[in-house]
C-alpha atoms as a PDB file:
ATOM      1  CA  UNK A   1     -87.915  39.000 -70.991  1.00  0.00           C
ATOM      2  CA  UNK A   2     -89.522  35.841 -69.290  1.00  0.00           C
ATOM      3  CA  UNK A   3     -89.675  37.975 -66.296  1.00  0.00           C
ATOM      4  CA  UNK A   4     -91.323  40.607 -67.828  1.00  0.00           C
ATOM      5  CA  UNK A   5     -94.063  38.650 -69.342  1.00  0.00           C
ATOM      6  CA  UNK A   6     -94.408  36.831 -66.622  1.00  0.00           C
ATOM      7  CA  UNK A   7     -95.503  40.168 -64.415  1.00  0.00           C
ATOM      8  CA  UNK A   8     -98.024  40.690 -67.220  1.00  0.00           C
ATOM      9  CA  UNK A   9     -99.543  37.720 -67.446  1.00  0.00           C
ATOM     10  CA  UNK A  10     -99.535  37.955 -63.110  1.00  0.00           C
ATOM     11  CA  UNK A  11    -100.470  41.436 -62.910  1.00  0.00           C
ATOM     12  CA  UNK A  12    -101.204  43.659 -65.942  1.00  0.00           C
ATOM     13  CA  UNK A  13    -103.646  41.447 -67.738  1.00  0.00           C
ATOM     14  CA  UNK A  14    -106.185  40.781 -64.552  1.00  0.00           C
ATOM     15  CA  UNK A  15    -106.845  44.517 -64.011  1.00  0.00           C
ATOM     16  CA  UNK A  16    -107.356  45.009 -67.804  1.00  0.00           C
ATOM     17  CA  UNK A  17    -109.772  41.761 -67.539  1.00  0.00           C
ATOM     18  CA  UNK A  18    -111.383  43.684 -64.715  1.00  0.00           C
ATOM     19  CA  UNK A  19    -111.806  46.837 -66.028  1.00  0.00           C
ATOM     20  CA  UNK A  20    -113.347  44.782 -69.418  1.00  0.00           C
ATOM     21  CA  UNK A  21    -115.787  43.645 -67.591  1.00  0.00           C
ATOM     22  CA  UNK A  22    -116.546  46.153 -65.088  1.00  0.00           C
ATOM     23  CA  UNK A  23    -117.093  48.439 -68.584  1.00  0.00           C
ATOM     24  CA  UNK A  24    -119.565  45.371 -69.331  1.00  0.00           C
ATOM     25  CA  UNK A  25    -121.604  46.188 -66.435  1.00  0.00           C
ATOM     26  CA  UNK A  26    -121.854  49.895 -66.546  1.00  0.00           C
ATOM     27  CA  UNK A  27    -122.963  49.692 -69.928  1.00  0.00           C
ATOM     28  CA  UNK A  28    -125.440  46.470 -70.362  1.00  0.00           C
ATOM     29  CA  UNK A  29    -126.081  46.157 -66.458  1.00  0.00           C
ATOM     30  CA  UNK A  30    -129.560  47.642 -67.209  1.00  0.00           C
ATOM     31  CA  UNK A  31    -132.239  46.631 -69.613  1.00  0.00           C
ATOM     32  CA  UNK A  32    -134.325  48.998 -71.360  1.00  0.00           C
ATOM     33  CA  UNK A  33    -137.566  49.615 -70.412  1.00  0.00           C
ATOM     34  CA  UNK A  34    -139.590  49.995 -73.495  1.00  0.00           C
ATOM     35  CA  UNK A  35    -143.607  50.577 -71.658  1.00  0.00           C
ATOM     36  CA  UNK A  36    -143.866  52.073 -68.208  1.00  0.00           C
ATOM     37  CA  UNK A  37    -147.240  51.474 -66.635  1.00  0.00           C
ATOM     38  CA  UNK A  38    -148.254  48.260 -67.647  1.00  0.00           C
ATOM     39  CA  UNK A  39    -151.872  47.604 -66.887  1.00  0.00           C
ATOM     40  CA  UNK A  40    -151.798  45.706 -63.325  1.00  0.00           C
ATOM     41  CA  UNK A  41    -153.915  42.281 -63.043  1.00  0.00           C
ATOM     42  CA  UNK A  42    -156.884  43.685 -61.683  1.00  0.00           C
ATOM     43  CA  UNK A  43    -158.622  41.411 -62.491  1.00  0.00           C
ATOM     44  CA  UNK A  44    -156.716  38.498 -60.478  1.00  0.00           C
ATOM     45  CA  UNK A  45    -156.972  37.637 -56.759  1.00  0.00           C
ATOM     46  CA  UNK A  46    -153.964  34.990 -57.216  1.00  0.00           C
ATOM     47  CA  UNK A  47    -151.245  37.030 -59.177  1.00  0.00           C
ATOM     48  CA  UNK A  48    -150.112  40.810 -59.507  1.00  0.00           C
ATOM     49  CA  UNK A  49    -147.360  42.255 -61.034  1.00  0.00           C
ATOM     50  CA  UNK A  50    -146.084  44.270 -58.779  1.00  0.00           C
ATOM     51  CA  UNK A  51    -142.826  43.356 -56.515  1.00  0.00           C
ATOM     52  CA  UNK A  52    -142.093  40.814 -59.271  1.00  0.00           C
ATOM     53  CA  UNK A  53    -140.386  39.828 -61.939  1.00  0.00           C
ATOM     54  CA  UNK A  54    -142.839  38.474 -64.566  1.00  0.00           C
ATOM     55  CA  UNK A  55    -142.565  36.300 -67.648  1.00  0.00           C
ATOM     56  CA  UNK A  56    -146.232  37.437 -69.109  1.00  0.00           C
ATOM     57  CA  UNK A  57    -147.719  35.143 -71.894  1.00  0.00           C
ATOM     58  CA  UNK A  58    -151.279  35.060 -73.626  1.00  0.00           C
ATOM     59  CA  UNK A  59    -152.064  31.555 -74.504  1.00  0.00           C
ATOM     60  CA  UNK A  60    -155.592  32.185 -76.354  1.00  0.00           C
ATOM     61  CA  UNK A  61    -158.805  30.136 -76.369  1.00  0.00           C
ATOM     62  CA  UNK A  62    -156.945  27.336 -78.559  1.00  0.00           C
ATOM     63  CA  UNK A  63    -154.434  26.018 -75.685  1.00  0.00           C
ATOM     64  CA  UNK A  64    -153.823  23.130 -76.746  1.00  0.00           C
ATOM     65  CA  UNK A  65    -151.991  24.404 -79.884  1.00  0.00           C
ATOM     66  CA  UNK A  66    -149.933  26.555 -77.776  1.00  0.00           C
ATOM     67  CA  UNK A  67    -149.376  23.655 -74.752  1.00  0.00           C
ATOM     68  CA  UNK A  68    -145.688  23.261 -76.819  1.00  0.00           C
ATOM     69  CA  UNK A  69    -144.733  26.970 -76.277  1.00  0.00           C
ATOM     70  CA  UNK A  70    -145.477  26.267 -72.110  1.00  0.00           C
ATOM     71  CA  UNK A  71    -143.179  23.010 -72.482  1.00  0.00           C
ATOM     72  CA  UNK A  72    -140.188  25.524 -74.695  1.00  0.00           C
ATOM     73  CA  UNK A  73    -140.713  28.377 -71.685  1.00  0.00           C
ATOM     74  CA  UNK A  74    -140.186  25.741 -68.516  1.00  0.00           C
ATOM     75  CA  UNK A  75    -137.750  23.812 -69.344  1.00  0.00           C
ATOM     76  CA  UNK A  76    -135.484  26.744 -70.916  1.00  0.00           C
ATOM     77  CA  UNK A  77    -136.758  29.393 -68.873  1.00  0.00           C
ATOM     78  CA  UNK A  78    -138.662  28.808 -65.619  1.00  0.00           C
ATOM     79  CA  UNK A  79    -136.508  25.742 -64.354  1.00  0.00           C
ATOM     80  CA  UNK A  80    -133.530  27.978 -64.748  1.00  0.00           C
ATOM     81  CA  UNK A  81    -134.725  31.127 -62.764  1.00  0.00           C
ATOM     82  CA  UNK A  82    -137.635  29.719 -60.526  1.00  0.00           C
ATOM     83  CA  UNK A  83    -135.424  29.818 -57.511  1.00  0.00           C
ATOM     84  CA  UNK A  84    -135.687  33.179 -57.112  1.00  0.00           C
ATOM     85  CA  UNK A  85    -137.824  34.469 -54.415  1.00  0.00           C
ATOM     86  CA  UNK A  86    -139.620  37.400 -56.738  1.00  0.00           C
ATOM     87  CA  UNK A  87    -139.892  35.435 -60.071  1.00  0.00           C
ATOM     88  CA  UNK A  88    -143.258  34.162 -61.432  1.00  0.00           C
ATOM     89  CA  UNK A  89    -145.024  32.969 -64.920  1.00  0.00           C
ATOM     90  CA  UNK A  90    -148.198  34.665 -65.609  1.00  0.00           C
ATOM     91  CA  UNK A  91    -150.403  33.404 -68.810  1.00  0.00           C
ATOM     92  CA  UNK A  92    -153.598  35.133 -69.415  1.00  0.00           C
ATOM     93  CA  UNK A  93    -156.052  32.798 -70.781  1.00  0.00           C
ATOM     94  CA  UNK A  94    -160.321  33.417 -71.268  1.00  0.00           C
ATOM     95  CA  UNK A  95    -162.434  31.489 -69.634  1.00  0.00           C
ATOM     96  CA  UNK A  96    -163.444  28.449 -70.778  1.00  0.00           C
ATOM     97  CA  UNK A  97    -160.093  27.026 -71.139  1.00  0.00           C
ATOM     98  CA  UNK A  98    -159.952  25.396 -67.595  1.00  0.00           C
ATOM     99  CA  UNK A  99    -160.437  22.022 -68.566  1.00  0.00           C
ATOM    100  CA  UNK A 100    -157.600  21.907 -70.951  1.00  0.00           C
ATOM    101  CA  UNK A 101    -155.168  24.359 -68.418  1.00  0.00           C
ATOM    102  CA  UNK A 102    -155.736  21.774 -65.818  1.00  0.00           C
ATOM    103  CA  UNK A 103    -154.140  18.741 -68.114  1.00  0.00           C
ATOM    104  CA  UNK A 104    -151.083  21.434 -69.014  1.00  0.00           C
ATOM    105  CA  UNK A 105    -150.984  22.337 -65.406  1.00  0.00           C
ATOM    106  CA  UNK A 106    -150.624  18.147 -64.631  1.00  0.00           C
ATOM    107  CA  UNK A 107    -148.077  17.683 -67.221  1.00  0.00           C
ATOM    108  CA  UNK A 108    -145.448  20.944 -65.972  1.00  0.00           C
ATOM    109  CA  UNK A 109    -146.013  19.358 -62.578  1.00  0.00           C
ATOM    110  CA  UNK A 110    -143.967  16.187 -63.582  1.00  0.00           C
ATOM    111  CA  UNK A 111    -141.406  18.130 -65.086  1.00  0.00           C
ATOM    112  CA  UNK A 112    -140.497  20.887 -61.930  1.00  0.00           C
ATOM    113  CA  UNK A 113    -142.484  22.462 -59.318  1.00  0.00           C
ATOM    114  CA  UNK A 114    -145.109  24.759 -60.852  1.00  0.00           C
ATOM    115  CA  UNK A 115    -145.759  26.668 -57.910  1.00  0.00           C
ATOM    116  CA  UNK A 116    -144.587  30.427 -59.702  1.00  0.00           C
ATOM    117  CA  UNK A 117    -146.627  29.388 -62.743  1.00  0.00           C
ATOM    118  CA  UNK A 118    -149.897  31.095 -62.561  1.00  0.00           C
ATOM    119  CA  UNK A 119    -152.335  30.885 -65.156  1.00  0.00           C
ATOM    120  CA  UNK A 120    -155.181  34.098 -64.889  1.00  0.00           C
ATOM    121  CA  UNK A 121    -158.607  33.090 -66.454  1.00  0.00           C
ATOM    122  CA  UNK A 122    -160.681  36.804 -67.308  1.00  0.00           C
ATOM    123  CA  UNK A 123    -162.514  38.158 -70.278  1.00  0.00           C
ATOM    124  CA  UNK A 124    -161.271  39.370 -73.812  1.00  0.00           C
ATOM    125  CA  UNK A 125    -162.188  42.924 -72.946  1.00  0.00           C
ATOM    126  CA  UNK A 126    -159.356  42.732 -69.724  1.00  0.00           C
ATOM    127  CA  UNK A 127    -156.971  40.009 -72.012  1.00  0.00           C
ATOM    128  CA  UNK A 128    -156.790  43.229 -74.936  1.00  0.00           C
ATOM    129  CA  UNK A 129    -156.794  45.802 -72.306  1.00  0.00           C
ATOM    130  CA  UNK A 130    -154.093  44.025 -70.818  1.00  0.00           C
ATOM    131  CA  UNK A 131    -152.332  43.401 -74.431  1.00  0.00           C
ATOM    132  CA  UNK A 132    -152.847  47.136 -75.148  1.00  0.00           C
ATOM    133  CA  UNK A 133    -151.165  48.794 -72.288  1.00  0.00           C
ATOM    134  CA  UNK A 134    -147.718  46.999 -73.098  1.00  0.00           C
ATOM    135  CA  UNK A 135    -147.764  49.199 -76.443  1.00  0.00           C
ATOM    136  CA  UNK A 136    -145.606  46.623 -78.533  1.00  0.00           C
ATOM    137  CA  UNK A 137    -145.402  45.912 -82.227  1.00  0.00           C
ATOM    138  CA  UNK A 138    -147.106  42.397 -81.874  1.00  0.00           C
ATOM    139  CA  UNK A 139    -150.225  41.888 -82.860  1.00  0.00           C
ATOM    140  CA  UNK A 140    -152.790  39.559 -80.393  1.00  0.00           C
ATOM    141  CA  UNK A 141    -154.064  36.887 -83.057  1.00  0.00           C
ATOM    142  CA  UNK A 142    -157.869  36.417 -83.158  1.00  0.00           C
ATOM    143  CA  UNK A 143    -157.994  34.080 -80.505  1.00  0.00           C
ATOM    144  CA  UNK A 144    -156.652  36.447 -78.158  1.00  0.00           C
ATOM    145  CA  UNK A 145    -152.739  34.749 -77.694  1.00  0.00           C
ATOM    146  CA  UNK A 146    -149.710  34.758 -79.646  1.00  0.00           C
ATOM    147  CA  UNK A 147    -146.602  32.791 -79.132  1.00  0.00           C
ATOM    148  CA  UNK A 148    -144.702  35.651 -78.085  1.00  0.00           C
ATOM    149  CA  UNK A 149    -143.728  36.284 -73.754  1.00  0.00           C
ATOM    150  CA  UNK A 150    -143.019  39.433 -72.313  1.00  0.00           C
ATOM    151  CA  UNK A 151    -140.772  40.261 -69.028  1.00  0.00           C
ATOM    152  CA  UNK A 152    -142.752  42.823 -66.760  1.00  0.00           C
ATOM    153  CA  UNK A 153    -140.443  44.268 -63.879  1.00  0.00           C
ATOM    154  CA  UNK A 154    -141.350  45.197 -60.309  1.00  0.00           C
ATOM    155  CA  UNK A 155    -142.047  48.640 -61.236  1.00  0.00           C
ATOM    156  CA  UNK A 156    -144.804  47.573 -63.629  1.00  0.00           C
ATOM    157  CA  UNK A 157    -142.514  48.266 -66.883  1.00  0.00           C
ATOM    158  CA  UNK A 158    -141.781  45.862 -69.737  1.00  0.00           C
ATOM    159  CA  UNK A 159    -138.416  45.377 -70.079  1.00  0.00           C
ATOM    160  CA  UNK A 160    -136.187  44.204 -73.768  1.00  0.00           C
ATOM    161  CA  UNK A 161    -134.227  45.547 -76.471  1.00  0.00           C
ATOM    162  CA  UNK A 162    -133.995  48.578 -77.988  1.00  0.00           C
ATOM    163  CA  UNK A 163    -130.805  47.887 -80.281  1.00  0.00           C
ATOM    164  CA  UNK A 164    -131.236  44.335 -80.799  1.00  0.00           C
ATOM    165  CA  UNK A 165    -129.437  43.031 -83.925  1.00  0.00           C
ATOM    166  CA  UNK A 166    -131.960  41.200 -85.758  1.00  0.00           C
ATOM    167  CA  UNK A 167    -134.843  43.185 -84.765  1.00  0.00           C
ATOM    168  CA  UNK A 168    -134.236  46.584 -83.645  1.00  0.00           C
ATOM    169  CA  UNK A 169    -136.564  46.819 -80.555  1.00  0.00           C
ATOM    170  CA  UNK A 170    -137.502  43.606 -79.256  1.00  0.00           C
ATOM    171  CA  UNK A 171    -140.445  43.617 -76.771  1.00  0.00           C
ATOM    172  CA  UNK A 172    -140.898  39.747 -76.650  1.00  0.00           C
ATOM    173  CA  UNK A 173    -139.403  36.483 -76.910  1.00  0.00           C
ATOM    174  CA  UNK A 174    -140.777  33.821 -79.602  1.00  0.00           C
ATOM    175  CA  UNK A 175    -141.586  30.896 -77.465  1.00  0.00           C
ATOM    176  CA  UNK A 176    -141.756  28.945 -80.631  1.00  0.00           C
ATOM    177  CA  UNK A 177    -138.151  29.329 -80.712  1.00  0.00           C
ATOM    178  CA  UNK A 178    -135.390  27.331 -78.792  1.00  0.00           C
ATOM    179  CA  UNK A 179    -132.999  29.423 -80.200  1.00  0.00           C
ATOM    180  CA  UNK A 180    -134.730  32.539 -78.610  1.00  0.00           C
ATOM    181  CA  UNK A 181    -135.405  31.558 -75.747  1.00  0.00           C
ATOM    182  CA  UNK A 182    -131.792  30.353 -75.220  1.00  0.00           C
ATOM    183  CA  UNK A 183    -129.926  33.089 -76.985  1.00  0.00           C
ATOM    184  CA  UNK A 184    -131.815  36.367 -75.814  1.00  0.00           C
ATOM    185  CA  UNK A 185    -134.593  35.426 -73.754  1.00  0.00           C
ATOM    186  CA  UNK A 186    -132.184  33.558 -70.896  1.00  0.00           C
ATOM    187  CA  UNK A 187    -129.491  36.919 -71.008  1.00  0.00           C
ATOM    188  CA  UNK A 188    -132.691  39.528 -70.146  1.00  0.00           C
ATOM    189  CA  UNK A 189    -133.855  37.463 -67.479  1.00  0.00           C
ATOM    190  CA  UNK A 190    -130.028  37.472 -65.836  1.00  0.00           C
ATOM    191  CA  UNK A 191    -130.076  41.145 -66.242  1.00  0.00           C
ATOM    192  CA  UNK A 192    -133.191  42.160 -64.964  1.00  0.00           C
ATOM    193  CA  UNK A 193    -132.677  39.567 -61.588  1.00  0.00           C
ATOM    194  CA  UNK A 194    -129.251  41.003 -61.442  1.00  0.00           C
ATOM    195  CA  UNK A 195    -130.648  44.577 -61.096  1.00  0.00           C
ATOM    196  CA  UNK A 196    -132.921  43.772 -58.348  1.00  0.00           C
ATOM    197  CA  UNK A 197    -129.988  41.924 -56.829  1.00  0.00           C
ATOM    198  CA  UNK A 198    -127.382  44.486 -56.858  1.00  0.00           C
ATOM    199  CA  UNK A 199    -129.743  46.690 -55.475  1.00  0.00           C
ATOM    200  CA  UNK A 200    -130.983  44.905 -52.840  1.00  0.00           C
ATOM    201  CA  UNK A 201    -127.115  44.663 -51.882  1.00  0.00           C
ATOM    202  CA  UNK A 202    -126.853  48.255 -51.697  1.00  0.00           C
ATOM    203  CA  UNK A 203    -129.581  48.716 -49.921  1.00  0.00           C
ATOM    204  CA  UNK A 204    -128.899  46.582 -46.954  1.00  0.00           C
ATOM    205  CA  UNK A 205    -124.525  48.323 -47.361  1.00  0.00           C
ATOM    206  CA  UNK A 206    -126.930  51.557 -47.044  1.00  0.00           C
ATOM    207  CA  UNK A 207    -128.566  50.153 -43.607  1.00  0.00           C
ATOM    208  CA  UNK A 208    -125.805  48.852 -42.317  1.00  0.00           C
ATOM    209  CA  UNK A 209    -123.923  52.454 -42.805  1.00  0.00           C
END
């Protein structure tokens, strides 16, 4: 008998482990995308969306109210993920807000390197064209930001849930929320770098062929 188990523990239970997680891939390896065709940033010389993975945020003209949501997003987000080569923060703000983005900008910069953070000064007419062509259920308050961040792939599609648990199709993340940020928002992000990992793996197998 102690032989037996023992050839279980050894043997049997690391291929079903293996095959558990292997399942896990296959079937959440991928998340959803929920808008193709995102409106690109035209309208920016400094930042684009596509060839990167974006964290997309609207800030509004009251920016100081929302400089808390910025703190929440780099410390749980951006420090954990700004390592990678193809990752950037974009947050669309109008114009007129430069004085107060430059004193935000100062703060980050004592907390990590801010050099993926890239805040995109335009007009309301491109901020709610922008807003528009994601095609979520949020609404853009009248100040033209809301709290809530958005992940835009390479491939200029936004990326979340579609059976999430609480809220049946997520497009966002609350960035009012610890608890979102570190329970969802942090497990999309993986996924979506993963993709673009595993992918650039097989493509260089494929080369090498």
């Amino acid at each position: 008998m102690k032989k037996t188990f023992v050839l279980i523990v050894l043997f049997i239970l690391p291929i079903v482990a293996y095959l558990f997680f292997a399942s896990g891939v296959n079937n959440f390896g991928k998340l959803p995308e929920l808008t193709q065709n995102v409106n690109e940033l035209d309208f920016s010389k400094e930042a684009k969306f596509k060839d990167k993975i974006t964290v997309l945020g609207f800030l509004g003209s009251n920016v100081e109210s929302r400089k808390g949501n910025a703190f929440n997003l780099n410390q749980k987000i951006y420090k954990r993920f700004n390592e990678f080569t193809d990752f950037q923060f974009v947050m669309v703000v109008p114009f007129g807000t430069e004085d107060v983005i430059v004193e935000i900008e100062k703060e980050l910069a004592t907390l990590s390197e801010i050099d993926k953070w890239y805040f995109v000064y335009t007009n309301p007419e491109n901020i709610k064209a922008l807003y528009s062509s994601l095609n979520t259920d949020i609404q853009l308050d009248d100040l033209l930001g809301t709290p809530y961040v958005f992940i835009i792939d390479k491939d200029l599609n936004l990326r979340g849930r579609n059976e999430d648990e609480e809220e049946g199709t997520k497009y966002g993340f609350n960035s009012n929320s610890v608890a979102d940020l570190n329970n969802k928002m942090v497990d999309d992000v993986k996924i979506v770098l993963a993709e673009y990992r595993l992918a650039l793996k097989k493509n260089n197998a494929d080369r090498t062929k």
